[in-house]
Protein backbone atom coordinates (compact mmCIF):
# COMPACT_ATOMS: atom_id res chain seq x y z
CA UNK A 1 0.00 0.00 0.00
CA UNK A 2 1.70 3.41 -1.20
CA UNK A 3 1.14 6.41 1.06
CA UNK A 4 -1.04 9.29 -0.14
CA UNK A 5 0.87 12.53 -1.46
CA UNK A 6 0.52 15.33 1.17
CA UNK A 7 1.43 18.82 1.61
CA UNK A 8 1.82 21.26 -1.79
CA UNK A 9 2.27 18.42 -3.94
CA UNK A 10 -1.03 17.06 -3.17
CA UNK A 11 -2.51 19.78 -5.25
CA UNK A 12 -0.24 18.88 -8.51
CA UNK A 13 -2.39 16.46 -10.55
CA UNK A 14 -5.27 18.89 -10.65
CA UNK A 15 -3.21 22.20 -11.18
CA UNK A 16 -2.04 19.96 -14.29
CA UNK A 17 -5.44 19.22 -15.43
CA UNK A 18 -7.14 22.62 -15.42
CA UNK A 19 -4.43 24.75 -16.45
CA UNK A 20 -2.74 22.39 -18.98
CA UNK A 21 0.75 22.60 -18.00
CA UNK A 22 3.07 20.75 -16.34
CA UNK A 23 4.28 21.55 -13.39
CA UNK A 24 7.96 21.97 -14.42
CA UNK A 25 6.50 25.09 -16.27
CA UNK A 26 4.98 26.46 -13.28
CA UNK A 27 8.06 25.55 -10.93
CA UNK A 28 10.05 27.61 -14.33
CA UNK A 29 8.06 30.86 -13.60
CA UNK A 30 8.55 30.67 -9.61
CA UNK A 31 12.14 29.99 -10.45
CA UNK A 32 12.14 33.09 -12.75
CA UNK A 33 11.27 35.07 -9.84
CA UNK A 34 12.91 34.40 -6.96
CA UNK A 35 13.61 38.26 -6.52
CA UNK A 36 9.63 38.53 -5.49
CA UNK A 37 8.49 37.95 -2.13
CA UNK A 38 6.37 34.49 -1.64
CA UNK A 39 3.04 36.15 -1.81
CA UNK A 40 4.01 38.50 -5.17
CA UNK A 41 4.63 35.58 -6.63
CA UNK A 42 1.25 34.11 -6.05
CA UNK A 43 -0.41 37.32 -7.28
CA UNK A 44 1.54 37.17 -10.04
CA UNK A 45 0.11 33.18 -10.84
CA UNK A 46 -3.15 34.94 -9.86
CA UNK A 47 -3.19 37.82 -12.25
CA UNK A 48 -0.93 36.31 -14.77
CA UNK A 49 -2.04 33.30 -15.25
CA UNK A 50 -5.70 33.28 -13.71
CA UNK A 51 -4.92 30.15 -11.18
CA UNK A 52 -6.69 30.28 -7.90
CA UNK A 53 -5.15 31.28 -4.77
CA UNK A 54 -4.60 27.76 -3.19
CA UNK A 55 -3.09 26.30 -5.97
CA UNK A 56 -1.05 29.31 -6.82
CA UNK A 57 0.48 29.16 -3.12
CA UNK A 58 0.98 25.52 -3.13
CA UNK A 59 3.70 25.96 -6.38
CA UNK A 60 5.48 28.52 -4.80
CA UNK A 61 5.85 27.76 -1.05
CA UNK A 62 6.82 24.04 -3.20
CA UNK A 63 9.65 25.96 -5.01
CA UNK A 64 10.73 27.99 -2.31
CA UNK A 65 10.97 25.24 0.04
CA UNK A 66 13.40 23.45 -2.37
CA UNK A 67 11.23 21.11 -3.87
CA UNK A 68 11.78 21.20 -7.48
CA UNK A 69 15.30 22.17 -7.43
């Protein structure tokens, strides 16, 4: 029996499905910038990219933490 995905990666099959991109291309823009402060980044995903506020928080505390390094 596998263990269930928790935490900010939990979110990543669906953020897949309803914006059509893989995740390396969201973990790309986060990477891109770095220079923001956590929460411009996830206005930016907001505004940018019309993603919701959950998922856009999920990708970047994900990234910042170091997990898609």
């Amino acid at each position: 029996m596998t263990d269930a995905v928790k935490g900010p990666a939990s979110y990543f099959p669906s953020i897949e499905k309803k914006y059509g991109q893989p995740m390396n291309h969201w973990f790309d823009i986060v990477k891109a910038n770095r220079d923001l402060k956590h929460m411009e980044i996830v206005s930016k995903l907001k505004t940018e990219h019309a993603m919701g506020h959950g998922h856009a928080n999920a990708i970047v505390a994900y990234v910042l933490k170091g997990g898609a390094e």
